[in-house]
N, C-alpha and C. Protein backbone atom coordinates (compact mmCIF):
# COMPACT_ATOMS: atom_id res chain seq x y z
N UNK A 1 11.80 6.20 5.62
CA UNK A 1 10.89 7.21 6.11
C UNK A 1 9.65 6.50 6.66
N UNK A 2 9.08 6.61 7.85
CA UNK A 2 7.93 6.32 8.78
C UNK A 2 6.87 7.23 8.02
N UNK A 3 5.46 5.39 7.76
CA UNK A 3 4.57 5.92 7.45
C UNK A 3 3.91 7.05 8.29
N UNK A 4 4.12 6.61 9.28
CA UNK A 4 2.99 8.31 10.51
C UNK A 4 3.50 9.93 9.77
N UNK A 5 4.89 10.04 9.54
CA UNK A 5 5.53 11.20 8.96
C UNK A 5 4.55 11.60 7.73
N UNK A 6 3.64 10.70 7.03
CA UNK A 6 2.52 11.32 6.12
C UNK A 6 1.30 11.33 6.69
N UNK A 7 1.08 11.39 8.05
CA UNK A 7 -0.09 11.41 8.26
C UNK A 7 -1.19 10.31 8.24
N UNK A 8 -0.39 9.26 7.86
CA UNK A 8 -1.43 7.36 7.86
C UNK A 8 -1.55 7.73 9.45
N UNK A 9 -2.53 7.23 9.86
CA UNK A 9 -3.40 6.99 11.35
C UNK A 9 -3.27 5.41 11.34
N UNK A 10 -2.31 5.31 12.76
CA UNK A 10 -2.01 3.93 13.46
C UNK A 10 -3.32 2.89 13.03
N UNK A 11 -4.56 3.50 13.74
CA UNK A 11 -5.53 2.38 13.25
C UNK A 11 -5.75 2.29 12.12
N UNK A 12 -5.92 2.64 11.29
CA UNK A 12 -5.89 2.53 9.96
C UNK A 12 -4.91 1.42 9.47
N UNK A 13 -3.39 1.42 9.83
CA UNK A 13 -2.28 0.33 9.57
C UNK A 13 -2.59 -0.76 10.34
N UNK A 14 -3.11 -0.66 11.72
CA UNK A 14 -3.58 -1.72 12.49
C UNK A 14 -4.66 -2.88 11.35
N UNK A 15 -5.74 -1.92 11.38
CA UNK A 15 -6.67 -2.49 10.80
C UNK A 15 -6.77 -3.89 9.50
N UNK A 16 -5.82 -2.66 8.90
CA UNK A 16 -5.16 -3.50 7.19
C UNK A 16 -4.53 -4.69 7.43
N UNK A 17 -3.42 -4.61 8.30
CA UNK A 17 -2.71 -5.36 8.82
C UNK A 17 -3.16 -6.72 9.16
N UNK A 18 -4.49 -6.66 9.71
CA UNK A 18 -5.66 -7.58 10.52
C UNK A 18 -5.99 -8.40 9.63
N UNK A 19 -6.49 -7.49 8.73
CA UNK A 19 -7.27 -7.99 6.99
C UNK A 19 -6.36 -8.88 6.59
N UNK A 20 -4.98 -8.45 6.02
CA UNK A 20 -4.07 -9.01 5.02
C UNK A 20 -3.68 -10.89 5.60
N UNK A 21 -4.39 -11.12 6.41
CA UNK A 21 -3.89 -12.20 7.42
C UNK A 21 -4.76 -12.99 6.68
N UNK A 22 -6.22 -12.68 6.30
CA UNK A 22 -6.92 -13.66 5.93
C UNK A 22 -6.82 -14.23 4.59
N UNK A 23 -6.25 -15.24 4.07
CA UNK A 23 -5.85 -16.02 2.99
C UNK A 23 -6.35 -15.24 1.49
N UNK A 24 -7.97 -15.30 1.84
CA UNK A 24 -8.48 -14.98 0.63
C UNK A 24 -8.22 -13.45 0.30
N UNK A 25 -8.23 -12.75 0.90
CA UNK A 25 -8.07 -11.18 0.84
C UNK A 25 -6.65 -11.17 0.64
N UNK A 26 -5.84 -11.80 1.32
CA UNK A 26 -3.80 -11.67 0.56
C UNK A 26 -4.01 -12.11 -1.06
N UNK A 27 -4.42 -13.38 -1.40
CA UNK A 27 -4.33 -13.62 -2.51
C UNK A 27 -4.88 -12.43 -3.67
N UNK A 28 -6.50 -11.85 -3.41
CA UNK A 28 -6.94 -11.00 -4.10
C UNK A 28 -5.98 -9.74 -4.09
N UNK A 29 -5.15 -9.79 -3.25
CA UNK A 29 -4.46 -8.69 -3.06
C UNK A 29 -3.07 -8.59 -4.49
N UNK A 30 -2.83 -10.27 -4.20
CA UNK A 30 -1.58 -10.30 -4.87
C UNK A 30 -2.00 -10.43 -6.77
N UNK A 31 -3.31 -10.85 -6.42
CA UNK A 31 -3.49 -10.83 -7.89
C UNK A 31 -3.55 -9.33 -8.54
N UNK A 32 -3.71 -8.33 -7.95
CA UNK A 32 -4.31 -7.23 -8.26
C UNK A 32 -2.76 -6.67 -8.44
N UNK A 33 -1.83 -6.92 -7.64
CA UNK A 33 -0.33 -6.06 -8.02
C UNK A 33 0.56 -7.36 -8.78
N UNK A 34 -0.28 -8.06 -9.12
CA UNK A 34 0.93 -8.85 -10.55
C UNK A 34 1.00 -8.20 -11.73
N UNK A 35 2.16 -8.05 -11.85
CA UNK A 35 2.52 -6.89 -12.58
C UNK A 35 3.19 -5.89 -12.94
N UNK A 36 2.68 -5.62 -11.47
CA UNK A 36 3.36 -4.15 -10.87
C UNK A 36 5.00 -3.98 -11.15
N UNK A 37 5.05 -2.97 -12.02
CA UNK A 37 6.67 -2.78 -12.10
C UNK A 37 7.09 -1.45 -10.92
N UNK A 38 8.17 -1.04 -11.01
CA UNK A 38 8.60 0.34 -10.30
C UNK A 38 7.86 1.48 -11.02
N UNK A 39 8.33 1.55 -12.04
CA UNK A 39 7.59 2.64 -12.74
C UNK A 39 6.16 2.72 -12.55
N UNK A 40 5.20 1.57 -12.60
CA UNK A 40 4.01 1.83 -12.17
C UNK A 40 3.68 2.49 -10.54
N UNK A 41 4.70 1.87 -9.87
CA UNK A 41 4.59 2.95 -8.67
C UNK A 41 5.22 4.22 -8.53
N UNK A 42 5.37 4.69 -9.32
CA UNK A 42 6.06 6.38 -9.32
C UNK A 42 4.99 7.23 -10.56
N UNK A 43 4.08 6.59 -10.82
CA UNK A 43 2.95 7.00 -11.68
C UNK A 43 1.91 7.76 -10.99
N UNK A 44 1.82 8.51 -10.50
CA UNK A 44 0.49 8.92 -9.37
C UNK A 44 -0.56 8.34 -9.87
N UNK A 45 -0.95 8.37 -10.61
CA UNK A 45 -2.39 8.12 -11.19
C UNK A 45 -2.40 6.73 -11.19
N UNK A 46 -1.51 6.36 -11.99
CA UNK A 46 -1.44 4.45 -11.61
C UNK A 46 -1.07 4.34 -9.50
N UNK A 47 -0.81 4.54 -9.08
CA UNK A 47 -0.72 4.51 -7.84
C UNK A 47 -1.88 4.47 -6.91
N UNK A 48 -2.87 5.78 -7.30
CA UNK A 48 -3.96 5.98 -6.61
C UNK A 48 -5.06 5.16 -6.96
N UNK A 49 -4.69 4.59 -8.30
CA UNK A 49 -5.99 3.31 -8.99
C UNK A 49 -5.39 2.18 -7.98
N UNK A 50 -4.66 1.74 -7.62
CA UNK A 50 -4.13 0.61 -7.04
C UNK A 50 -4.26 0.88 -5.90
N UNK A 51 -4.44 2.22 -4.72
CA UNK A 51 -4.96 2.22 -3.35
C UNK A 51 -6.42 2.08 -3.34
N UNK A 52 -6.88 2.86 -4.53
CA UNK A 52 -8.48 2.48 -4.68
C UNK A 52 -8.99 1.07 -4.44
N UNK A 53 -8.21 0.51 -5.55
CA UNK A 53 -8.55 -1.14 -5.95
C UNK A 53 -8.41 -1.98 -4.30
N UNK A 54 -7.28 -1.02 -3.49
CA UNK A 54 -6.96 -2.03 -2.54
C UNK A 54 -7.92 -1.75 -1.44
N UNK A 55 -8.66 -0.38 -0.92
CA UNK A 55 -9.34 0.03 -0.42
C UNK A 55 -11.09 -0.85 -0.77
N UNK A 56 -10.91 -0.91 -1.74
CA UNK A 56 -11.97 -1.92 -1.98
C UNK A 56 -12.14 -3.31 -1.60
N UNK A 57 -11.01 -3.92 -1.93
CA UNK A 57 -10.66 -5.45 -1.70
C UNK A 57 -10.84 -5.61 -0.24
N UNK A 58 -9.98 -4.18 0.50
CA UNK A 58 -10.12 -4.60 2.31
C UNK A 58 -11.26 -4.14 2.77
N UNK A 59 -12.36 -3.60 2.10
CA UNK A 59 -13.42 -3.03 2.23
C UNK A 59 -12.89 -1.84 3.55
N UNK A 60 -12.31 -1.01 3.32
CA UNK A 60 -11.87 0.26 4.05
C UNK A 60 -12.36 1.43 3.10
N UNK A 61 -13.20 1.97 3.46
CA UNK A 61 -13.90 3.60 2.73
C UNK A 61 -12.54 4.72 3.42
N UNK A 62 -12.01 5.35 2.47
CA UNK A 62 -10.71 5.96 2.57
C UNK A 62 -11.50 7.63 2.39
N UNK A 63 -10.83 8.59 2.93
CA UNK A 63 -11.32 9.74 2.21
C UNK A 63 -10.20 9.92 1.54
N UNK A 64 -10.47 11.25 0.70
CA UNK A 64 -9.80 11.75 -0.07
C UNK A 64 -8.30 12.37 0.32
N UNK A 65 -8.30 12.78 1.94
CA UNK A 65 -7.09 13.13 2.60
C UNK A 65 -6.36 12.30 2.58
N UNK A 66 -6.89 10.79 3.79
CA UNK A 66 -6.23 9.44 3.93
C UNK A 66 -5.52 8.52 2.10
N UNK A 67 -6.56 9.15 1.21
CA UNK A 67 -5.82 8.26 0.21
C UNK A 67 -4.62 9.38 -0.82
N UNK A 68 -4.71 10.35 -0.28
CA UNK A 68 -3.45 11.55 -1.00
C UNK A 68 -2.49 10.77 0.19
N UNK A 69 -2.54 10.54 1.70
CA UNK A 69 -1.15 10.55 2.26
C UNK A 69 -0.78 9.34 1.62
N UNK A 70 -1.68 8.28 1.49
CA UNK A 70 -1.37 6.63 1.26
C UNK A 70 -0.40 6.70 0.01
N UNK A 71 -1.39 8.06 -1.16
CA UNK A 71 -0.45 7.80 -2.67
C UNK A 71 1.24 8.32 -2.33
N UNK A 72 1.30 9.43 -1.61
CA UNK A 72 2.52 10.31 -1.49
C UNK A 72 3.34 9.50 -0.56
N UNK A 73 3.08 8.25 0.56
CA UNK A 73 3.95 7.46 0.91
C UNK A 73 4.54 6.46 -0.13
N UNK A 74 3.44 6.24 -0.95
CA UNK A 74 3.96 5.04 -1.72
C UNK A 74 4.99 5.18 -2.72
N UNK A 75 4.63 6.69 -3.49
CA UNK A 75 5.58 7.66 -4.30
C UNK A 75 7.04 7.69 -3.73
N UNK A 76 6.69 7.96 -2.21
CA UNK A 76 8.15 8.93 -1.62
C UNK A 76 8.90 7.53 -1.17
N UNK A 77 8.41 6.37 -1.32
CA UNK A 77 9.38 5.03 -1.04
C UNK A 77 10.09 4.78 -2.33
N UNK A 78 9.64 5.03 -2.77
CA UNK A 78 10.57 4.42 -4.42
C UNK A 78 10.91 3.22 -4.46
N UNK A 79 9.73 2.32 -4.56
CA UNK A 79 9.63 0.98 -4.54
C UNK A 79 9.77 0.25 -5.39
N UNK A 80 10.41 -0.75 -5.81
CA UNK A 80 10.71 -1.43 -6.60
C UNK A 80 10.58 -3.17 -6.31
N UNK A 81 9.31 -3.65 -6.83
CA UNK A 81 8.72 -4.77 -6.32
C UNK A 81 9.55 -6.13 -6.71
N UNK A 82 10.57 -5.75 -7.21
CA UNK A 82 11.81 -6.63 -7.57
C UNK A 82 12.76 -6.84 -6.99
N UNK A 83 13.20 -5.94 -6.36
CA UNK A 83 14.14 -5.79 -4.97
C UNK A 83 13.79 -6.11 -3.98
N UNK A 84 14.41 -7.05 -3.43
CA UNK A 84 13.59 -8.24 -2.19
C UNK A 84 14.26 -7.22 -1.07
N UNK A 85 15.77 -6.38 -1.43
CA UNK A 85 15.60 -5.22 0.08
C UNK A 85 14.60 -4.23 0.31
N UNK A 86 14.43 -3.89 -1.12
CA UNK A 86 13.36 -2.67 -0.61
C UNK A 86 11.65 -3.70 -0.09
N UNK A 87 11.47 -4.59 -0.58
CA UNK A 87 10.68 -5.25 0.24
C UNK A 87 10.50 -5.85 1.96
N UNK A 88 12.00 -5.67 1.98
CA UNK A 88 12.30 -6.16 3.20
C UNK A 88 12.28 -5.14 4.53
N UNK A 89 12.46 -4.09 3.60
CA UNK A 89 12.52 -2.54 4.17
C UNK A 89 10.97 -2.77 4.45
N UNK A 90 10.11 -2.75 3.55
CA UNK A 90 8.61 -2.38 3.99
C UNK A 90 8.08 -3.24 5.16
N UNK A 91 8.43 -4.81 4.99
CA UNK A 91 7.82 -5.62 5.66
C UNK A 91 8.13 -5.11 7.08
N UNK A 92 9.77 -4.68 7.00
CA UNK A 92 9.88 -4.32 8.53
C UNK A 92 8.98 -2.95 8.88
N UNK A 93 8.92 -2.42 8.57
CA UNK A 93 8.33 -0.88 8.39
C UNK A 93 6.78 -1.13 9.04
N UNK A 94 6.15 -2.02 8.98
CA UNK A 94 4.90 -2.41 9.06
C UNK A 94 5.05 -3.72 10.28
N UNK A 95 5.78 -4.23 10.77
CA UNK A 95 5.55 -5.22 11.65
C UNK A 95 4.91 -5.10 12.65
């Protein structure tokens, strides 16, 4: 399922995208989801602490709309950070 289908705004993915390139901001990134099991991503509440946390790190001020579509994409993937397909799925998803 295509992030736009929730309502994420192209620049917005552009933007992030830009960010995640710079060394120090991937790493802070990766430290922040070590950890992360599946179940923590099908948690809403654990979900939306972790777009927060990430919204911070990329210094992106999110509203409250933009970070309901961000939680309900992340929910409706059923991600499992162990599965190098469903990772492979995202990476393409975002290229």
């Amino acid at each position: 399922m295509s992030w736009q289908k929730f309502g994420i705004r192209p620049d917005l993915v552009e933007r992030v995208k830009f960010k995640m390139k710079n060394p120090a901001i991937k790493d802070r990134m990766m430290v922040m989801l070590e950890g992360v099991t599946k179940y923590d991503l099908q948690d809403r509440a654990k979900v939306r602490r972790l777009v927060k946390s990430a919204a911070r790190i990329l210094n992106e001020p999110l509203t409250e709309v933009q970070e309901e579509q961000l939680v309900s994409f992340i929910l409706a993937q059923k991600i499992d950070p162990n599965n190098t397909l469903h990772l492979i799925k995202l990476w393409a998803m975002f290229r």
